[in-house]
PDB file of N, CA and C in Angstrom:
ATOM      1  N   UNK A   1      52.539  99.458 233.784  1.00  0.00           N
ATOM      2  CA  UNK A   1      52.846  98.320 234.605  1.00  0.00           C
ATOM      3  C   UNK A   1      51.555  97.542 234.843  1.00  0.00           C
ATOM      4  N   UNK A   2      51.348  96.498 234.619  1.00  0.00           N
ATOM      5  CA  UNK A   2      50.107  95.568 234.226  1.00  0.00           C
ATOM      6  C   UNK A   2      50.778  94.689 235.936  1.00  0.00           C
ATOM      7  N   UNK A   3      49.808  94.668 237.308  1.00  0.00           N
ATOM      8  CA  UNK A   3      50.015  93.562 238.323  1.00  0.00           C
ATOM      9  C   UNK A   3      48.260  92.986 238.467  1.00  0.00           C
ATOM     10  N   UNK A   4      48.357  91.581 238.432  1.00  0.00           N
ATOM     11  CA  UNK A   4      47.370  90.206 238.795  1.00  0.00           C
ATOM     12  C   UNK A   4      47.332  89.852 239.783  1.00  0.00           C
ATOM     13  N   UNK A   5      46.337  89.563 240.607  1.00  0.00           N
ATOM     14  CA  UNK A   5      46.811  88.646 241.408  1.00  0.00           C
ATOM     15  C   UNK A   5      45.184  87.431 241.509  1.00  0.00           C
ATOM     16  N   UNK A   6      45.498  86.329 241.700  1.00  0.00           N
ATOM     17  CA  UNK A   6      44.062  85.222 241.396  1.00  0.00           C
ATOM     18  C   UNK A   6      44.403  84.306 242.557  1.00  0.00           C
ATOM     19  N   UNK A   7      43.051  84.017 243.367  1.00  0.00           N
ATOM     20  CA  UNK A   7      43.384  82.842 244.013  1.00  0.00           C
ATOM     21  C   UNK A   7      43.090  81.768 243.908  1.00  0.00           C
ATOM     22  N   UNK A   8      42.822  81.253 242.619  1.00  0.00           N
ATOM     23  CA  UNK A   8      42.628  79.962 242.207  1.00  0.00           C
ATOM     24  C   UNK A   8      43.656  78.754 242.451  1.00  0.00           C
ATOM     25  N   UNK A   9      45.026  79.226 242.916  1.00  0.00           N
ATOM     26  CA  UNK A   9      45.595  78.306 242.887  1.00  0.00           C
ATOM     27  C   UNK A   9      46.592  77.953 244.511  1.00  0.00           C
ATOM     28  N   UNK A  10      45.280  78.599 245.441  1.00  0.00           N
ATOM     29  CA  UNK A  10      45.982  79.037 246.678  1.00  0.00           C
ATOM     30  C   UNK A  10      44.516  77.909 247.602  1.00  0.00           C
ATOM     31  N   UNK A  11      44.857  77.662 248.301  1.00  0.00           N
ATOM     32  CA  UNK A  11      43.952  76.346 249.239  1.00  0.00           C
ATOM     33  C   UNK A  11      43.100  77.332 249.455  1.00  0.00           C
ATOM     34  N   UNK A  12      41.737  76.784 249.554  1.00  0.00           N
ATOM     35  CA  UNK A  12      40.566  77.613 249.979  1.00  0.00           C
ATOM     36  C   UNK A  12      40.565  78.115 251.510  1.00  0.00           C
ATOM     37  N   UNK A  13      41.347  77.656 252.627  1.00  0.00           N
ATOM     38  CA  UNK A  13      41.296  78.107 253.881  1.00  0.00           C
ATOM     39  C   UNK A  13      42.276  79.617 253.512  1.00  0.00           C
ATOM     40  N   UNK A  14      42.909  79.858 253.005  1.00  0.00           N
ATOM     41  CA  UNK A  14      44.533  80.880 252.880  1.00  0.00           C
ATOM     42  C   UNK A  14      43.626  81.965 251.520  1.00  0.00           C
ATOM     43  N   UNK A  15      42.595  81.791 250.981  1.00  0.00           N
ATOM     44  CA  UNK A  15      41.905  82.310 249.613  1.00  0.00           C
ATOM     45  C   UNK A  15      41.968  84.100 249.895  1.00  0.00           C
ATOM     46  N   UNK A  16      40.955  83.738 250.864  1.00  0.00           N
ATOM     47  CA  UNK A  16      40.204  85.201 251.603  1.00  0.00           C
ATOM     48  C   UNK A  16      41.479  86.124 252.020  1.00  0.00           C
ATOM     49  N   UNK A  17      42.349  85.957 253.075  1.00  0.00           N
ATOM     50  CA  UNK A  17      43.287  86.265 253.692  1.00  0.00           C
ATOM     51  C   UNK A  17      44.192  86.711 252.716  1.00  0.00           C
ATOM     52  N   UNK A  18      45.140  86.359 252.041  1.00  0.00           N
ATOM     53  CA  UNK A  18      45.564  86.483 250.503  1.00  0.00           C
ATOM     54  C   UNK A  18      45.191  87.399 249.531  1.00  0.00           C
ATOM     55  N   UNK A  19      44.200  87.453 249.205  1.00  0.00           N
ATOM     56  CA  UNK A  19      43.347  88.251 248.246  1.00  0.00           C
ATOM     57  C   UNK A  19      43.404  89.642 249.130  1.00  0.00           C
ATOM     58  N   UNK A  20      42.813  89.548 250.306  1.00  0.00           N
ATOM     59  CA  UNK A  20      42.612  90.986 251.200  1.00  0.00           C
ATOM     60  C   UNK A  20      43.741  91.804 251.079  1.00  0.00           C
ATOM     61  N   UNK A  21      44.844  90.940 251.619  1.00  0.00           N
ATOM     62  CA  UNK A  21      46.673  91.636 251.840  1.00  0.00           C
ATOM     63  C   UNK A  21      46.812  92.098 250.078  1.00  0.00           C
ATOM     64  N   UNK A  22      46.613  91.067 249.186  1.00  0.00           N
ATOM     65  CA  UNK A  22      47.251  91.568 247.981  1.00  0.00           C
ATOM     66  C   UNK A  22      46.399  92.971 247.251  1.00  0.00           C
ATOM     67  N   UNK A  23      45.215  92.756 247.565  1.00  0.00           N
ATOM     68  CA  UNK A  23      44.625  94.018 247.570  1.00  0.00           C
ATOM     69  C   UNK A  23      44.849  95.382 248.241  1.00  0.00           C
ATOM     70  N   UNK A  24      45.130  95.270 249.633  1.00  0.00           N
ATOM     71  CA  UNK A  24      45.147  96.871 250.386  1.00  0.00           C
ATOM     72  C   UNK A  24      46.815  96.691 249.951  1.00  0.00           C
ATOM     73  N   UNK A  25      47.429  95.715 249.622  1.00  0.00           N
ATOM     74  CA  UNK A  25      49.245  96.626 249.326  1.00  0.00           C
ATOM     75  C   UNK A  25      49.173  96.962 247.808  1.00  0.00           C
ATOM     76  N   UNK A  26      48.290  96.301 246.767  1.00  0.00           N
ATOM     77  CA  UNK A  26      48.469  97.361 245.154  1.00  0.00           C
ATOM     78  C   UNK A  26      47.579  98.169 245.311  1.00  0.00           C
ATOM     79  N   UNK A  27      45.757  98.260 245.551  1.00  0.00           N
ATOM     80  CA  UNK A  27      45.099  99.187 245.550  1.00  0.00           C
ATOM     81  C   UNK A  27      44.814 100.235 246.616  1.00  0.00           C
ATOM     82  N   UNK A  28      43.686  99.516 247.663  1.00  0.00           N
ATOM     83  CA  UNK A  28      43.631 100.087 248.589  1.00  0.00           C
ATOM     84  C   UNK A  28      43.221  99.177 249.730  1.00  0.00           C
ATOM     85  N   UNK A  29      43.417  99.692 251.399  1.00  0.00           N
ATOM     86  CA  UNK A  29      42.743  98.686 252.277  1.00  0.00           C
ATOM     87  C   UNK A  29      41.613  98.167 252.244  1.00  0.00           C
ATOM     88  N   UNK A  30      40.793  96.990 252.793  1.00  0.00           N
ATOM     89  CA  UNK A  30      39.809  96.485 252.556  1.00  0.00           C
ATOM     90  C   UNK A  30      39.460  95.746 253.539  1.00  0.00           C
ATOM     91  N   UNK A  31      37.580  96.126 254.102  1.00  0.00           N
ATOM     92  CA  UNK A  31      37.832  94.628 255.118  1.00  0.00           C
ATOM     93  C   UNK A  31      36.487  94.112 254.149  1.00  0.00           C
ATOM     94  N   UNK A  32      36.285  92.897 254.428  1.00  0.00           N
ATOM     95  CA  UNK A  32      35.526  91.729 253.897  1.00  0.00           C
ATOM     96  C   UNK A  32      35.652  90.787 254.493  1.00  0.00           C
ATOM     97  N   UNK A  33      34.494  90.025 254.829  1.00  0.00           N
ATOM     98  CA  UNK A  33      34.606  88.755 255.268  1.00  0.00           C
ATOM     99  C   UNK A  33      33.304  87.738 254.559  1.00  0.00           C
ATOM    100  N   UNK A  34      33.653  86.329 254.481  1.00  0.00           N
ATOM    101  CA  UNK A  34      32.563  85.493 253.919  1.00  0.00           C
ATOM    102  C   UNK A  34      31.512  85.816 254.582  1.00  0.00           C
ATOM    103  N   UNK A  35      30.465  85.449 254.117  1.00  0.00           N
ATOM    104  CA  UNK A  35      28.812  85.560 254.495  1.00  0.00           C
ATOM    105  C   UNK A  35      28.970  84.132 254.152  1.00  0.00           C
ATOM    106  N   UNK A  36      28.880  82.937 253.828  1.00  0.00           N
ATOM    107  CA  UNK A  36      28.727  81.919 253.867  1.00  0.00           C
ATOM    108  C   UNK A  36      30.114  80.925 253.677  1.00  0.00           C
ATOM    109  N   UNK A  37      29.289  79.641 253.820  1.00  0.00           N
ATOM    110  CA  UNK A  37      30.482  78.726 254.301  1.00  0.00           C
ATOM    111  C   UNK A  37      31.084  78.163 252.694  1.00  0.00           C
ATOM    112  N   UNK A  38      30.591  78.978 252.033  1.00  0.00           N
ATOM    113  CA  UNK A  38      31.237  78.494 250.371  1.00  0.00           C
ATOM    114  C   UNK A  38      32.425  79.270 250.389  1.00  0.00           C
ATOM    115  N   UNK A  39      33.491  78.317 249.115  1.00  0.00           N
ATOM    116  CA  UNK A  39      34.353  78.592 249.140  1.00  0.00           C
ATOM    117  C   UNK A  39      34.806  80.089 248.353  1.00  0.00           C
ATOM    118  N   UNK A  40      35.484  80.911 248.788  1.00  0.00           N
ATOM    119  CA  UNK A  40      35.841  82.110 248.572  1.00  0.00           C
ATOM    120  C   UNK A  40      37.104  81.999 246.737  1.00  0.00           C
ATOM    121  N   UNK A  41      36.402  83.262 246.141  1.00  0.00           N
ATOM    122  CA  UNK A  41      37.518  82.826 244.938  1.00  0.00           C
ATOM    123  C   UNK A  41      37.585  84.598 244.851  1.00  0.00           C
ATOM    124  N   UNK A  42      38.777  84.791 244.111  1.00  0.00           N
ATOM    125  CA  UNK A  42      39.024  86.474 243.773  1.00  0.00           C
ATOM    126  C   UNK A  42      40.211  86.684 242.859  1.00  0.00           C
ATOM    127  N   UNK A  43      39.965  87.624 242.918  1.00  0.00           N
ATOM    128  CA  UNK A  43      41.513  88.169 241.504  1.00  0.00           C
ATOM    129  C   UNK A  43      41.168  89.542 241.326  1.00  0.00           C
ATOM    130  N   UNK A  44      42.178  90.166 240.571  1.00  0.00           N
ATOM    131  CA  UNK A  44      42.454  91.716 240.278  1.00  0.00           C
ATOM    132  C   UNK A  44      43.260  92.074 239.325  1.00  0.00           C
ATOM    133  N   UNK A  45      43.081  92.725 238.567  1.00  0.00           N
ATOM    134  CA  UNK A  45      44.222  93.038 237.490  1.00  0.00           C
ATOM    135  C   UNK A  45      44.236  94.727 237.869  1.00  0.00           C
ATOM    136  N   UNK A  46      45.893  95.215 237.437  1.00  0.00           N
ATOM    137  CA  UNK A  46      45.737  96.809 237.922  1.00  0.00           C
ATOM    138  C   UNK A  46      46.978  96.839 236.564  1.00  0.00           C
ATOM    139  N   UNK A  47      46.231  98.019 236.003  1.00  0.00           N
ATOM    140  CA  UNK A  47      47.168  98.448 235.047  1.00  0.00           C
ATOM    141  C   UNK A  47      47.890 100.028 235.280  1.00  0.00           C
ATOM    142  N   UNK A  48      48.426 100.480 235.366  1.00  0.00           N
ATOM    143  CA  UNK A  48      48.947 102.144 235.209  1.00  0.00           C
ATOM    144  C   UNK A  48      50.038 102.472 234.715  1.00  0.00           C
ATOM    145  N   UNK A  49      49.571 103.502 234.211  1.00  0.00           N
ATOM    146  CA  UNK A  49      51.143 103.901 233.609  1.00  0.00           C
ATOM    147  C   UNK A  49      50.953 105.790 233.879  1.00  0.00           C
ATOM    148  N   UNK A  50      52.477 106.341 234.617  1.00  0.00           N
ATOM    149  CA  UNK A  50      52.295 107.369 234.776  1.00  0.00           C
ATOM    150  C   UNK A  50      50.948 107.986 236.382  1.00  0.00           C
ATOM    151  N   UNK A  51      50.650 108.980 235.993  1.00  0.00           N
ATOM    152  CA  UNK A  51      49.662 109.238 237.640  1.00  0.00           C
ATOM    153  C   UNK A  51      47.972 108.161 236.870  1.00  0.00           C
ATOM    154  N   UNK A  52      47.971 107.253 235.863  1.00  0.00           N
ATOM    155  CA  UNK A  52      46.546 107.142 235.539  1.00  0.00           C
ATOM    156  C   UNK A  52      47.008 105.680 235.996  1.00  0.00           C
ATOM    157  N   UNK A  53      45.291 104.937 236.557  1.00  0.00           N
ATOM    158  CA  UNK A  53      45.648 103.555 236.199  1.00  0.00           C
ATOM    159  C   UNK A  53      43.979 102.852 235.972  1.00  0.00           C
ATOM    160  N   UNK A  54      43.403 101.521 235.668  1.00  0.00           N
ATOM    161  CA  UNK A  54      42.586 101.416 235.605  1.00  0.00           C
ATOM    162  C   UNK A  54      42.768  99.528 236.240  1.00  0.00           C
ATOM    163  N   UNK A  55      41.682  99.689 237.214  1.00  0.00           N
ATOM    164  CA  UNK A  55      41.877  98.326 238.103  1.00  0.00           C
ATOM    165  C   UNK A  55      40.745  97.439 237.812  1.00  0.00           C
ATOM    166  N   UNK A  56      40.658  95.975 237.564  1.00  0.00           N
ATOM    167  CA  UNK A  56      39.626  95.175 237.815  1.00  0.00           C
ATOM    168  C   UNK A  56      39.616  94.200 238.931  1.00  0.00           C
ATOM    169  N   UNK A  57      38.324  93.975 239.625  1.00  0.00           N
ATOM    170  CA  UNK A  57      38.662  93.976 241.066  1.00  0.00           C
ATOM    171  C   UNK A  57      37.135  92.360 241.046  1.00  0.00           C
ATOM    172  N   UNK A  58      37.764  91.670 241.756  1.00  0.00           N
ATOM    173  CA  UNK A  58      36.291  90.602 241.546  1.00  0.00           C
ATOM    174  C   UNK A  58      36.952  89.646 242.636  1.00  0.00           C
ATOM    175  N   UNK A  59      35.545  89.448 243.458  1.00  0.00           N
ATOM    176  CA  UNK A  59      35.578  88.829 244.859  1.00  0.00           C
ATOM    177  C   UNK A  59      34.173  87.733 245.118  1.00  0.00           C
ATOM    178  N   UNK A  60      34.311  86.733 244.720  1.00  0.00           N
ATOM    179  CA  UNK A  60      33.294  85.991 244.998  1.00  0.00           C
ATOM    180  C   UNK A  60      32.906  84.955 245.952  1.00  0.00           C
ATOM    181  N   UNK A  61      31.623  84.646 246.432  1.00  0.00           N
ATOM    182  CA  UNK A  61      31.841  83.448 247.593  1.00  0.00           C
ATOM    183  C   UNK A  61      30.991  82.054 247.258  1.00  0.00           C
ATOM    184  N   UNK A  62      30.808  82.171 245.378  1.00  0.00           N
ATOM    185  CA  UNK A  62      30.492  81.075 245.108  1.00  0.00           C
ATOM    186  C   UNK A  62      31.450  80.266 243.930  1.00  0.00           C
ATOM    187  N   UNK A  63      31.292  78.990 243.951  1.00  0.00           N
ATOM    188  CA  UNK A  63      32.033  78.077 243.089  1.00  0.00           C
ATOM    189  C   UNK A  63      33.943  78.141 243.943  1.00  0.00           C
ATOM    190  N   UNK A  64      34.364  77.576 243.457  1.00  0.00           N
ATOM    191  CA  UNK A  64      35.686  76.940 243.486  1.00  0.00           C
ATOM    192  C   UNK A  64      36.707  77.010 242.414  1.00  0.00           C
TER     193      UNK A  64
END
């Protein structure tokens, strides 16, 4: 089962918030918050099949 999730296409105020929830409900909980007033971008891909899975996880607070 291959799940994504990207916030490129979600308003930069709703980015952070979004990303956090979609993260602690497929992987695990998470707190994070910006360190600066740039705009927040993120995404995740989670693949598994069976008890194995392998996740890519990327959270950034530069560019748009």
């Amino acid at each position: 089962m291959l799940r994504e999730f990207d916030t490129s296409g979600l308003q930069v105020p709703h980015r952070i918030g979004n990303w956090r929830a979609a993260v602690a409900e497929n992987l695990v909980e998470i707190d994070c918050r910006p360190g600066r007033n740039e705009p927040f971008t993120g995404s995740f891909s989670v693949f598994s099949t069976g008890e194995c899975g392998l996740a890519s996880l990327r959270g950034s607070c530069r560019g748009a």
